[in-house]
N, C-alpha and C. Protein backbone atom coordinates (compact mmCIF):
# COMPACT_ATOMS: atom_id res chain seq x y z
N UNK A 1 43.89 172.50 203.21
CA UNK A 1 43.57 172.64 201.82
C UNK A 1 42.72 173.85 201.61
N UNK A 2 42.95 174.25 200.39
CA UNK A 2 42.43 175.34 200.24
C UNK A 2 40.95 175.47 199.28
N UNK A 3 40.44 176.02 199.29
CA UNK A 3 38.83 175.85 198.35
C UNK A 3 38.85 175.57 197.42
N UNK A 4 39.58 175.85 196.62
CA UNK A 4 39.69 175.84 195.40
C UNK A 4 40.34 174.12 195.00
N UNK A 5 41.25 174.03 196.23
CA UNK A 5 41.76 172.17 195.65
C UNK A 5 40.32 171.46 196.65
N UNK A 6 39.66 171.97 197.23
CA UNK A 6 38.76 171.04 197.73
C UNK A 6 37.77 170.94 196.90
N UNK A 7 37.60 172.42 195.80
CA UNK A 7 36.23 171.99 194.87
C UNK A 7 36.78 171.09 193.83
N UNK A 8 38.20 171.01 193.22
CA UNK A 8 38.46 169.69 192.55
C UNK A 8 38.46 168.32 192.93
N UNK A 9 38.52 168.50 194.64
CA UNK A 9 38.75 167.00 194.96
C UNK A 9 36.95 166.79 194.94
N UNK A 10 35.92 168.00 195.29
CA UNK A 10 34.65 167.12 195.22
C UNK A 10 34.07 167.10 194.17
N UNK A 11 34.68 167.83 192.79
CA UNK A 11 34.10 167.52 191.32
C UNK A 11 34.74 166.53 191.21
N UNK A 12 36.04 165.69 191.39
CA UNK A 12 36.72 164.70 191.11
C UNK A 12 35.41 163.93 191.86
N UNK A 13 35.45 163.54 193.45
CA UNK A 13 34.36 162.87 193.96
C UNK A 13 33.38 162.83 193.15
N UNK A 14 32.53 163.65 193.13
CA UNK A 14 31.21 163.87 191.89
C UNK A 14 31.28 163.22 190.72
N UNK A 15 32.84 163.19 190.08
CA UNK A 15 32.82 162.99 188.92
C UNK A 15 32.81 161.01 189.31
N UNK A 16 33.63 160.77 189.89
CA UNK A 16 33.39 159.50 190.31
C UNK A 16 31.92 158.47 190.62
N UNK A 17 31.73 159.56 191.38
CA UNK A 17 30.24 159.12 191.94
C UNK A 17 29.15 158.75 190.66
N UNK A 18 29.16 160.17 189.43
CA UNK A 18 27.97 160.04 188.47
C UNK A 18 28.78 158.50 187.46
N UNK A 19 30.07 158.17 187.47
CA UNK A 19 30.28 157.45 186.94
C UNK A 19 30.51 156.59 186.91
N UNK A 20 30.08 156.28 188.44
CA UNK A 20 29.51 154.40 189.61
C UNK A 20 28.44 154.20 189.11
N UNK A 21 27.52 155.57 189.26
CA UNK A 21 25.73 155.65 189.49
C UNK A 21 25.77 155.39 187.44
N UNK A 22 26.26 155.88 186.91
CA UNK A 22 26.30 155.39 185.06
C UNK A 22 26.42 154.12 185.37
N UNK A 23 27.50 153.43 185.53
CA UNK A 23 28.06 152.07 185.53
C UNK A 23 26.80 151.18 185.68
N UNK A 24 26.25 151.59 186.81
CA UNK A 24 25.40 151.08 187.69
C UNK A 24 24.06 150.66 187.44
N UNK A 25 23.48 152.38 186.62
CA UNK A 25 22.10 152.20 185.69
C UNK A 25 22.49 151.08 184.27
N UNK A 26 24.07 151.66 183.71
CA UNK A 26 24.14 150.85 182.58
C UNK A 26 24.11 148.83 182.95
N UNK A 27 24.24 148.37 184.54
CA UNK A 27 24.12 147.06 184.47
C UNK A 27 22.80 147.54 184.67
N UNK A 28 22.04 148.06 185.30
CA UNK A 28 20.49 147.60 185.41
C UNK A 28 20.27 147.16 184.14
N UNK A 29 20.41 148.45 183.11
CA UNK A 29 19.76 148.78 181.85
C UNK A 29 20.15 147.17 181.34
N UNK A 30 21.40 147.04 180.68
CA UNK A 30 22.06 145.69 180.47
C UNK A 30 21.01 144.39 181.12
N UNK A 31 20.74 144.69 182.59
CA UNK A 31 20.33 143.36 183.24
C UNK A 31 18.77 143.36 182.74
N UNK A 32 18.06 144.00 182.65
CA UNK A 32 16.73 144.72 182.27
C UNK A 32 16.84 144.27 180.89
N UNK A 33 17.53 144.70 179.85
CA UNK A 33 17.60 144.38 178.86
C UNK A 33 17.82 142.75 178.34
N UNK A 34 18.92 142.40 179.18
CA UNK A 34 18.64 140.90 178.87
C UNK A 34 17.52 140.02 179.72
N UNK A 35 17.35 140.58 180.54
CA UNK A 35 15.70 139.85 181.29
C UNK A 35 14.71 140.09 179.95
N UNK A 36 14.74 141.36 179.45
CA UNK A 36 13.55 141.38 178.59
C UNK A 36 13.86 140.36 176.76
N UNK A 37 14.91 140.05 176.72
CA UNK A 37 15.56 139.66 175.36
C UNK A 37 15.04 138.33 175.96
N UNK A 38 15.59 137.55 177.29
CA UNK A 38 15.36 136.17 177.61
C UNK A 38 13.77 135.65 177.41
N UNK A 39 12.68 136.75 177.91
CA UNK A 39 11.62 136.51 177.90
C UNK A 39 10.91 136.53 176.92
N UNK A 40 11.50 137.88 175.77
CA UNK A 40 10.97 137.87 173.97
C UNK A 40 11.61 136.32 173.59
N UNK A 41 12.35 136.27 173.98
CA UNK A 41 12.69 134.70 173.35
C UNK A 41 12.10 134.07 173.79
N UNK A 42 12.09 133.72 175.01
CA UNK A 42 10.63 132.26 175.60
C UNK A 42 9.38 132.43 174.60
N UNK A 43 8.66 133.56 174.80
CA UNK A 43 7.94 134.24 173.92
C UNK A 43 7.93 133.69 172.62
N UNK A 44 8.78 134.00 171.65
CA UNK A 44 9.44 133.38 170.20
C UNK A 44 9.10 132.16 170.65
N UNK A 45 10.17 131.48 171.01
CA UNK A 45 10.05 129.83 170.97
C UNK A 45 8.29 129.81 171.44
N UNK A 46 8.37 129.64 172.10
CA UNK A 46 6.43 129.51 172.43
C UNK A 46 5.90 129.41 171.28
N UNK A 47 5.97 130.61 171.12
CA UNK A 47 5.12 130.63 169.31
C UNK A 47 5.41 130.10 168.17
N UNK A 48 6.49 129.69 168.32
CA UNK A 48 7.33 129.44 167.21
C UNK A 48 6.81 127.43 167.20
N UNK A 49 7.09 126.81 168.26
CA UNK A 49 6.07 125.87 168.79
C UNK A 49 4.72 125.51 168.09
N UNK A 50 3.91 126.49 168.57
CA UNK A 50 2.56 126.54 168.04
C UNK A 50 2.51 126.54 166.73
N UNK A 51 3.40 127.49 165.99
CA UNK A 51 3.05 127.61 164.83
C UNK A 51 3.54 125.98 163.98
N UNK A 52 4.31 125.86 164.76
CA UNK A 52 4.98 123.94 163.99
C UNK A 52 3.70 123.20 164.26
N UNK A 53 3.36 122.98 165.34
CA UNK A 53 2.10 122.32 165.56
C UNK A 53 0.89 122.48 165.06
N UNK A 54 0.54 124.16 164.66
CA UNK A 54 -0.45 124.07 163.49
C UNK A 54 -0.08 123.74 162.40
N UNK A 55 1.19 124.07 161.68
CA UNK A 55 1.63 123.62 160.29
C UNK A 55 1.24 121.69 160.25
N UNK A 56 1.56 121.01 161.63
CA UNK A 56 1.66 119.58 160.98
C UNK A 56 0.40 119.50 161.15
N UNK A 57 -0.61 120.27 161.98
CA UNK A 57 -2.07 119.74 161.88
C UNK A 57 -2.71 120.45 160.58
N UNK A 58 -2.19 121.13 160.24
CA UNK A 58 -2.83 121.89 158.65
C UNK A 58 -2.44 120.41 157.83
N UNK A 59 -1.21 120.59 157.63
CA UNK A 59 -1.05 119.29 156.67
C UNK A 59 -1.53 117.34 156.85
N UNK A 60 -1.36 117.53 158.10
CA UNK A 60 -2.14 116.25 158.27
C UNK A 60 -3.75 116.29 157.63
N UNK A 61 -4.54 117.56 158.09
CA UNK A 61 -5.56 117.48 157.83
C UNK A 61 -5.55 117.31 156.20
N UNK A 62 -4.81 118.28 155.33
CA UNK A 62 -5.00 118.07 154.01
C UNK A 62 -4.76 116.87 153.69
N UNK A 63 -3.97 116.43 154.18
CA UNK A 63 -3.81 115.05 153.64
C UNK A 63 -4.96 113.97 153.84
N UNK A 64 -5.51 113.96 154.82
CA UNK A 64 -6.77 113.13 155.07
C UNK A 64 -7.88 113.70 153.96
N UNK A 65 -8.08 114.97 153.81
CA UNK A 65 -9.16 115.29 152.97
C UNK A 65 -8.52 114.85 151.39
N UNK A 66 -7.58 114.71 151.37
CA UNK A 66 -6.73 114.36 149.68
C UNK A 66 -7.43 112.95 149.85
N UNK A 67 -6.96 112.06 150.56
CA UNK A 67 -6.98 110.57 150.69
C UNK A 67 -8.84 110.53 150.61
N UNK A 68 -9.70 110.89 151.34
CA UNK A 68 -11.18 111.29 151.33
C UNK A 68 -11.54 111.94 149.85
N UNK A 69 -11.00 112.82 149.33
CA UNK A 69 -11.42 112.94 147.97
C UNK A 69 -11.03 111.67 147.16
N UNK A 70 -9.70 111.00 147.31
CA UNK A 70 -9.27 109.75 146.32
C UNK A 70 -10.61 108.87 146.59
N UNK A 71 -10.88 108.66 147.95
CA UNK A 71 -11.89 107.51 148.00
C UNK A 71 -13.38 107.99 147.57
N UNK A 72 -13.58 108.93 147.83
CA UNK A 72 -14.57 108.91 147.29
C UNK A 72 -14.89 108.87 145.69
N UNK A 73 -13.64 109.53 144.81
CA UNK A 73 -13.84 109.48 143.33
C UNK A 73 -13.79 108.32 143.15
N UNK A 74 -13.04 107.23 143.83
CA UNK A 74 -13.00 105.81 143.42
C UNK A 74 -14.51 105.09 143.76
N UNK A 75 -15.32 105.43 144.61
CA UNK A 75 -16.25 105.21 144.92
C UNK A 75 -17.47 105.47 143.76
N UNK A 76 -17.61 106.61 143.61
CA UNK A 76 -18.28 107.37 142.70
C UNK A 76 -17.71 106.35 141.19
N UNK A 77 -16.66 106.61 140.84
CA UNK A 77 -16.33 105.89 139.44
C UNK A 77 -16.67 104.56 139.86
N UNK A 78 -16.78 103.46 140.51
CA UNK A 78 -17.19 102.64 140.67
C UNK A 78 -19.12 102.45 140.42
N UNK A 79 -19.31 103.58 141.14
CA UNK A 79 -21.07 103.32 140.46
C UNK A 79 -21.34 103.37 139.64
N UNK A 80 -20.27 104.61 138.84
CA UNK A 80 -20.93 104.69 137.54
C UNK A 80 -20.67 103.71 136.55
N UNK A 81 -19.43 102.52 136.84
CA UNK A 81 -19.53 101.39 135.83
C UNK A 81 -20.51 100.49 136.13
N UNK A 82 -20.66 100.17 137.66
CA UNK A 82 -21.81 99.37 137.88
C UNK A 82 -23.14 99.76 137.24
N UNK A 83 -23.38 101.21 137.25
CA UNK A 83 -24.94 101.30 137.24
C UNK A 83 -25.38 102.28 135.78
N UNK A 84 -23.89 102.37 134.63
CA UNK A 84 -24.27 102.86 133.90
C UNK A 84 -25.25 102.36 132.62
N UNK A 85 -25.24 100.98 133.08
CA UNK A 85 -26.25 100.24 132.03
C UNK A 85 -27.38 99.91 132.76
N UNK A 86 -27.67 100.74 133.21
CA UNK A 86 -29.64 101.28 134.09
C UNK A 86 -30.24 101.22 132.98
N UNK A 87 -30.34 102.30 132.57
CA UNK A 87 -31.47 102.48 131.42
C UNK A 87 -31.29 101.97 130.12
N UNK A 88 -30.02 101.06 129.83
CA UNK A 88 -30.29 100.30 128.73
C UNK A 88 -30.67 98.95 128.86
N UNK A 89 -30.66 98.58 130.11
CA UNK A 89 -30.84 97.30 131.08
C UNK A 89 -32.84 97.34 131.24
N UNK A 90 -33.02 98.67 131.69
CA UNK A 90 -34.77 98.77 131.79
C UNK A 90 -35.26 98.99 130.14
N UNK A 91 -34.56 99.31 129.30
CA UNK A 91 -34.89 98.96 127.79
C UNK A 91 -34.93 97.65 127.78
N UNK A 92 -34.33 96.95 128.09
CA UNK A 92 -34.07 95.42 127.20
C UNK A 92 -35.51 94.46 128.27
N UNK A 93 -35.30 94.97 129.17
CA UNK A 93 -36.33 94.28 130.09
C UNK A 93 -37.75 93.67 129.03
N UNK A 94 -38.64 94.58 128.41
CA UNK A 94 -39.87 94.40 128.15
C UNK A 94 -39.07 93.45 127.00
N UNK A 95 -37.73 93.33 125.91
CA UNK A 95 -37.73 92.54 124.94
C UNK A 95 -37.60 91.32 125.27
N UNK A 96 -36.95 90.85 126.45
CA UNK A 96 -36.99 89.30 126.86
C UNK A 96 -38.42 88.94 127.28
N UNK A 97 -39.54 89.78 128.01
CA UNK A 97 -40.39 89.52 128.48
C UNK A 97 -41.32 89.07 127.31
N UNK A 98 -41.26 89.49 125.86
CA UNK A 98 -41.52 89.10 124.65
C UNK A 98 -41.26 88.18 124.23
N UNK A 99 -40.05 87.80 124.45
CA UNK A 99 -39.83 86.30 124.16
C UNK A 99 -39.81 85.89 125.12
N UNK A 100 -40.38 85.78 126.23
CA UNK A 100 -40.70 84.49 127.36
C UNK A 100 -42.52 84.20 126.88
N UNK A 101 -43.13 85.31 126.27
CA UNK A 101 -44.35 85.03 126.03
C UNK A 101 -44.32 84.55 125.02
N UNK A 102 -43.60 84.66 124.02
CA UNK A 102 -43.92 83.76 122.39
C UNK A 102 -43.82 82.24 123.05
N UNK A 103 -42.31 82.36 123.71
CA UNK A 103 -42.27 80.52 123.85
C UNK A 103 -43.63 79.95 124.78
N UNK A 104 -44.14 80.91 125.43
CA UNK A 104 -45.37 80.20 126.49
C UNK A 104 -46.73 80.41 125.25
N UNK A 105 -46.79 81.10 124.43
CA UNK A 105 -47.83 80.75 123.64
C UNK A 105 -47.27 79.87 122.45
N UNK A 106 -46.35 79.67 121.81
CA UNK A 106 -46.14 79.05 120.67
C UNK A 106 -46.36 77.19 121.04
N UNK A 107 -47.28 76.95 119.95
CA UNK A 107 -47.55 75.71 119.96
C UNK A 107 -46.19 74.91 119.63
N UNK A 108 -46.09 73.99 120.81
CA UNK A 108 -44.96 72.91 120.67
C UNK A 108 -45.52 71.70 120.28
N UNK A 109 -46.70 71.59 120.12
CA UNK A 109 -46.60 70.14 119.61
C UNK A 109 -46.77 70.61 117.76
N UNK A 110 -47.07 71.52 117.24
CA UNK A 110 -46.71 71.96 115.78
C UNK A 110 -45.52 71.27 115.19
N UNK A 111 -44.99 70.31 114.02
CA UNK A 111 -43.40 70.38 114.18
C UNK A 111 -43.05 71.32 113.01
N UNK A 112 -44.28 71.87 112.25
CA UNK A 112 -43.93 73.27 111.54
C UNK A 112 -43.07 74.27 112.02
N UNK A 113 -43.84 74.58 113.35
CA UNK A 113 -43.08 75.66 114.57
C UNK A 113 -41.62 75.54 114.86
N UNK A 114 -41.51 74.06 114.61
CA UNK A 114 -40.21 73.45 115.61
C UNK A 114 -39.25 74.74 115.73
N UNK A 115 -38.58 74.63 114.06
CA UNK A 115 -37.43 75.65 114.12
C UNK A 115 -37.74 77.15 114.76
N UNK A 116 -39.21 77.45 114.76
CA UNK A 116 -38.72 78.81 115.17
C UNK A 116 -39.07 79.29 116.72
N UNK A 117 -39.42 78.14 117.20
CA UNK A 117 -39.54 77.86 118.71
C UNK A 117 -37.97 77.58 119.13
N UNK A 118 -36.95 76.99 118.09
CA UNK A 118 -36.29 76.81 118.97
C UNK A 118 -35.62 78.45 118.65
N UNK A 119 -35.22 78.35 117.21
CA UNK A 119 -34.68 79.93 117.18
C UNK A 119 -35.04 81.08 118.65
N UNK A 120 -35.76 81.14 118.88
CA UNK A 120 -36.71 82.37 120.07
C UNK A 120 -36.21 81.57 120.92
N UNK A 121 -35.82 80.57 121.48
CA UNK A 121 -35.47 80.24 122.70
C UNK A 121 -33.68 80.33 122.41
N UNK A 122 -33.55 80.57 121.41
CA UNK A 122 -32.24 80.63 121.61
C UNK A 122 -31.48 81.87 121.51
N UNK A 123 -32.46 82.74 120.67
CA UNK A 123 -32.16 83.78 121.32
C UNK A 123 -32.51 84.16 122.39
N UNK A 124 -33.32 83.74 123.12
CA UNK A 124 -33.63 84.73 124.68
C UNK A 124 -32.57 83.93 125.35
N UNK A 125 -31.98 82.53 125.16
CA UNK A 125 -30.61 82.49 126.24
C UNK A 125 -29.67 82.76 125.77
N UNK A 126 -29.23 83.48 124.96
CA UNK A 126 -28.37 84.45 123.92
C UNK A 126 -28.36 85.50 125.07
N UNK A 127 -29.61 86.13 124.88
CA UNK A 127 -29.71 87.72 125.46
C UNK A 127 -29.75 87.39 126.95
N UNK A 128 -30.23 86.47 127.40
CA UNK A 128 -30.05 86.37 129.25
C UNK A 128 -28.49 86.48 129.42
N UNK A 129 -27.83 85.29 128.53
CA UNK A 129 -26.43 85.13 128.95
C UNK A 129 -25.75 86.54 128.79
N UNK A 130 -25.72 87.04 127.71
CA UNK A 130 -25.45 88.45 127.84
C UNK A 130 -25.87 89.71 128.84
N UNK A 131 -26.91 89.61 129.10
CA UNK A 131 -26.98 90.49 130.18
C UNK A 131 -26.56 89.93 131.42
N UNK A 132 -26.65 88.66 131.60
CA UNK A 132 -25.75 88.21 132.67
C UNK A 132 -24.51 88.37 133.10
N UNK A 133 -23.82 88.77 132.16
CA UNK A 133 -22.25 89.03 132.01
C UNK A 133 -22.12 90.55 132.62
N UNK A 134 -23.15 91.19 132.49
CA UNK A 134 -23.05 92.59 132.91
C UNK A 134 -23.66 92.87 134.31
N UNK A 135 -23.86 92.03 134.86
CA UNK A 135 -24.15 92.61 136.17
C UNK A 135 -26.17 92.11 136.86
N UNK A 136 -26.53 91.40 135.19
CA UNK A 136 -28.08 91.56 135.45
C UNK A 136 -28.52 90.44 135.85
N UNK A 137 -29.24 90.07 137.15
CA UNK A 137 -30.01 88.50 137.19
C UNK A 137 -31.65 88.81 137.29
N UNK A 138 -31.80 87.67 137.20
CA UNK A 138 -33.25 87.13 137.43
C UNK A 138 -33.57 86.76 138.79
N UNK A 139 -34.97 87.75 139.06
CA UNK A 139 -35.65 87.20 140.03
C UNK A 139 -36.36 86.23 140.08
N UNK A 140 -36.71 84.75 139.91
CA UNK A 140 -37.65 84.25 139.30
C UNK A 140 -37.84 82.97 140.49
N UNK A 141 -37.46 82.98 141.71
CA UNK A 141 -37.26 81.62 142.56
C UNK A 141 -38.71 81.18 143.10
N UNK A 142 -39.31 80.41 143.12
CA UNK A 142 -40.78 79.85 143.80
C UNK A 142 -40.40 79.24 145.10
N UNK A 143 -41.35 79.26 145.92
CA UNK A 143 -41.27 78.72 147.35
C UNK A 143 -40.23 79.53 148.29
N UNK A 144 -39.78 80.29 148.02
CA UNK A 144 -39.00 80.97 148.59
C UNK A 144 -39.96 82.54 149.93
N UNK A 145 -39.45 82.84 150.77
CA UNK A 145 -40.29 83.67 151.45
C UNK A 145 -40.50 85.14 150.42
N UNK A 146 -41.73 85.73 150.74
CA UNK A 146 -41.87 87.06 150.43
C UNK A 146 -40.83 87.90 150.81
N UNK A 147 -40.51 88.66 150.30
CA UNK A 147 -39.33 90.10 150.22
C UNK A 147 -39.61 90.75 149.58
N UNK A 148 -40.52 92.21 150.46
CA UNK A 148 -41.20 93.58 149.72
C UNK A 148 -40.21 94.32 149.01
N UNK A 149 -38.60 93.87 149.39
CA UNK A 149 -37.56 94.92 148.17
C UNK A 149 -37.68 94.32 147.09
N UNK A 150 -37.60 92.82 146.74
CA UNK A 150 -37.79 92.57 145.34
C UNK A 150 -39.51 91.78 144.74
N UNK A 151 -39.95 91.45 145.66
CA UNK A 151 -41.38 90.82 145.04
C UNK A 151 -42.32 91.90 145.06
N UNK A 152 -43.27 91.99 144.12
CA UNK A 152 -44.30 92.83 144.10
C UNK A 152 -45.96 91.31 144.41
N UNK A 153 -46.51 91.77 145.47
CA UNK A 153 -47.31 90.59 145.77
C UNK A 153 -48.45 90.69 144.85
N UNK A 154 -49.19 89.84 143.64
CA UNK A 154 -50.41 90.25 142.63
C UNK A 154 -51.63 89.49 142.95
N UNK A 155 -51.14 88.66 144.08
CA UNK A 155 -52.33 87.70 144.26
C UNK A 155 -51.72 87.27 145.55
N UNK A 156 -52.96 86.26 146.45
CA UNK A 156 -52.86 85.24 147.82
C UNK A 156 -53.28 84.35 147.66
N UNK A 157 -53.19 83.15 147.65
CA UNK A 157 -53.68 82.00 147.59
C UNK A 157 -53.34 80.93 148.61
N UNK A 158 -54.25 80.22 148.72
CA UNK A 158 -54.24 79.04 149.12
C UNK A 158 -53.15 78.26 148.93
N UNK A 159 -52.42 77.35 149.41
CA UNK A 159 -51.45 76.33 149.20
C UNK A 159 -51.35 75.37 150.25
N UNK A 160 -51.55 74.07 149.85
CA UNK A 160 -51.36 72.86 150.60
C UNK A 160 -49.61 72.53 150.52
N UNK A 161 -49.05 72.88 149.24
CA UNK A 161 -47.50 72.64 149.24
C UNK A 161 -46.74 73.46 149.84
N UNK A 162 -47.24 74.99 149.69
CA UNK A 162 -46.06 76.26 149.86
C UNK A 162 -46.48 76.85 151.15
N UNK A 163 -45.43 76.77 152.21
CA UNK A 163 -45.77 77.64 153.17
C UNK A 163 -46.21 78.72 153.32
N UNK A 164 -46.84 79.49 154.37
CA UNK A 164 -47.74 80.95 154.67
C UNK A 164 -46.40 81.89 154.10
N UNK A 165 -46.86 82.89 153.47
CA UNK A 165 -46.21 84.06 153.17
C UNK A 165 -44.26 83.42 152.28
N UNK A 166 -44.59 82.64 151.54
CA UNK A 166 -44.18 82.37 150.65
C UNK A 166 -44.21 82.39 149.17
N UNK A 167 -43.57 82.34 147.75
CA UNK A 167 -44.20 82.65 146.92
C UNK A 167 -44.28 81.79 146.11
N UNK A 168 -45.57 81.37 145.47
CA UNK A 168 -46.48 80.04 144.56
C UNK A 168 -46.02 79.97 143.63
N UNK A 169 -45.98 81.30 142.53
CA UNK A 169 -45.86 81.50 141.38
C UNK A 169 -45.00 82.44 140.54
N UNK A 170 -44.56 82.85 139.91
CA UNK A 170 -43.78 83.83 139.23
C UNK A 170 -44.35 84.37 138.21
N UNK A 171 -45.05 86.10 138.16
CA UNK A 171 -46.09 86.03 137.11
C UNK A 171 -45.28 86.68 135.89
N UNK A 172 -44.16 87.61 136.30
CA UNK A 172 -43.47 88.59 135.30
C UNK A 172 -42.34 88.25 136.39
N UNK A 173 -40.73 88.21 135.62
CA UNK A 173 -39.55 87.88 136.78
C UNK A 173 -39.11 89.33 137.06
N UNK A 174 -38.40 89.39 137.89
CA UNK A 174 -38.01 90.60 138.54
C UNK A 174 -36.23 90.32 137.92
N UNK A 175 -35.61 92.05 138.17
CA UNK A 175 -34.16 92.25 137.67
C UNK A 175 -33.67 92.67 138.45
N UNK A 176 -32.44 92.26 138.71
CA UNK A 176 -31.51 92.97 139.43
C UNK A 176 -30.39 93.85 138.74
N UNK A 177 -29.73 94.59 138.95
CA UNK A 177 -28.56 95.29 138.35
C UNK A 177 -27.03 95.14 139.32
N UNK A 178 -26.25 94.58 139.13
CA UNK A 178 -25.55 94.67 140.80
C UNK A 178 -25.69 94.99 142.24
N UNK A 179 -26.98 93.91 142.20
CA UNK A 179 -27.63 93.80 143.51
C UNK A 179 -28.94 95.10 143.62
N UNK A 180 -28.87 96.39 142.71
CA UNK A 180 -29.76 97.17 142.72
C UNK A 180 -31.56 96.71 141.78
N UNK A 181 -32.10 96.95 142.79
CA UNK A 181 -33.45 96.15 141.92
C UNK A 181 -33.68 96.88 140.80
N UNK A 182 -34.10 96.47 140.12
CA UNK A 182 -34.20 97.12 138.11
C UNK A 182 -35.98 97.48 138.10
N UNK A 183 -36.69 95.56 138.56
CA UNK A 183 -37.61 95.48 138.42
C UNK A 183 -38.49 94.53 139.37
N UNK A 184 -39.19 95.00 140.09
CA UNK A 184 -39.57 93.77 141.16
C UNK A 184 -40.28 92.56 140.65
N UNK A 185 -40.18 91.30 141.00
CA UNK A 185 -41.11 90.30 140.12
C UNK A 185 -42.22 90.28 140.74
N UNK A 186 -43.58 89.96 139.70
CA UNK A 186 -44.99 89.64 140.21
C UNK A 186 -45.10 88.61 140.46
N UNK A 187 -45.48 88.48 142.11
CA UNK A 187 -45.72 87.13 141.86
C UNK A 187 -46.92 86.93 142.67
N UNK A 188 -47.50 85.28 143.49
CA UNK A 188 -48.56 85.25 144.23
C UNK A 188 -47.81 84.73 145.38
N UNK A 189 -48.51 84.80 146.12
CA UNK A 189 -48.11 84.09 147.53
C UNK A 189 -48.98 83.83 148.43
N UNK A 190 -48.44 82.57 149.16
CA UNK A 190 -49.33 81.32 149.00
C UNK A 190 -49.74 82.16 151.00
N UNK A 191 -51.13 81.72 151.04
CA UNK A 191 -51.51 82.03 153.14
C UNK A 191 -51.43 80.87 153.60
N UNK A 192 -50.92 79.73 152.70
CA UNK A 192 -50.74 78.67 153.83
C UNK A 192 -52.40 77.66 153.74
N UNK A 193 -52.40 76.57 154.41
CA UNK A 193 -53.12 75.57 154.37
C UNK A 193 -55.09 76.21 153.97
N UNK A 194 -55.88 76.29 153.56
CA UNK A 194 -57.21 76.28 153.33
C UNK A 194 -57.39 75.76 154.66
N UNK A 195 -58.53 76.72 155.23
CA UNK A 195 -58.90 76.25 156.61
C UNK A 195 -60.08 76.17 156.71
């Protein structure tokens, strides 16, 4: 062979060769390329994961704070029906205490008086029963133990009947409002036997 067909047969070779060694980079490139596509995707999904898992913990959480705001407005609107007759409840207080004193001073054996002894007693269980309906009682029990949330102690005494640290007497009654004290009652309470 002569030079000239041998430089075609080794550009032919050559030409072969760069276009194994192409083939060749193009699977790397290809294999490289989908190694890197497989792993952006693990990648994706991964995150894609997380982000579902914060979305249901975002919304779970709102939802607990929704349900926590419901209860608490129901809470809140609840006091305020219970406890919105406070201060018309500590108004009315001193007017019954007025008529518990007329009937303790008004002469009953008078029968002049009669009618208007009974009138005043009938209105003050007029006005008890009514405030009763709303939420208000009377502290007023004797012999019962001392309790610094609702008794205010005004005196100690002696007692042969009423046990130590019990109470004798009822001097002014105490109020409640749905269980909230209004007004503590005065009372005495007894130290138990004279020694």
């Amino acid at each position: 062979m002569s030079s000239p067909d041998q430089k075609k047969i080794n550009e032919t070779d050559i030409n072969k060769i760069e276009i194994e060694n192409g083939n060749q980079q193009d699977q790397i490139m290809s294999s490289e390329v989908t190694k890197d596509n497989t792993e952006n995707l693990a990648i994706l999904e991964t995150h894609l994961v997380e982000l579902k898992n914060t979305l249901r913990d975002t919304k779970l959480r709102a939802q607990a704070e929704i349900e926590n705001i419901r209860r608490r407005t129901k809470i809140d609107i609840e006091k305020a029906h219970k406890f919105s007759l406070e201060k018309f409840a500590n108004e009315l207080l001193p007017v019954i205490d007025n008529l518990e004193r007329a009937l303790e001073i008004a002469d009953k054996s008078n029968p002049a008086l009669a009618p208007m002894i009974e009138g005043v007693d009938l209105t003050m269980k007029t006005l008890l029963d009514a405030v009763h309906k709303f939420g208000i009682e009377i502290i007023s029990q004797t012999n019962v133990p001392f309790n610094p949330e609702v008794h205010q102690a005004m005196s100690i005494l002696d007692s042969e009947e009423v046990e130590s640290n019990h109470v004798i007497m009822v001097m002014q009654h105490g109020y409640t409002l749905n269980g909230r004290l209004l007004r503590p009652a005065m009372v005495s309470v007894s130290k138990g036997k004279k020694s």
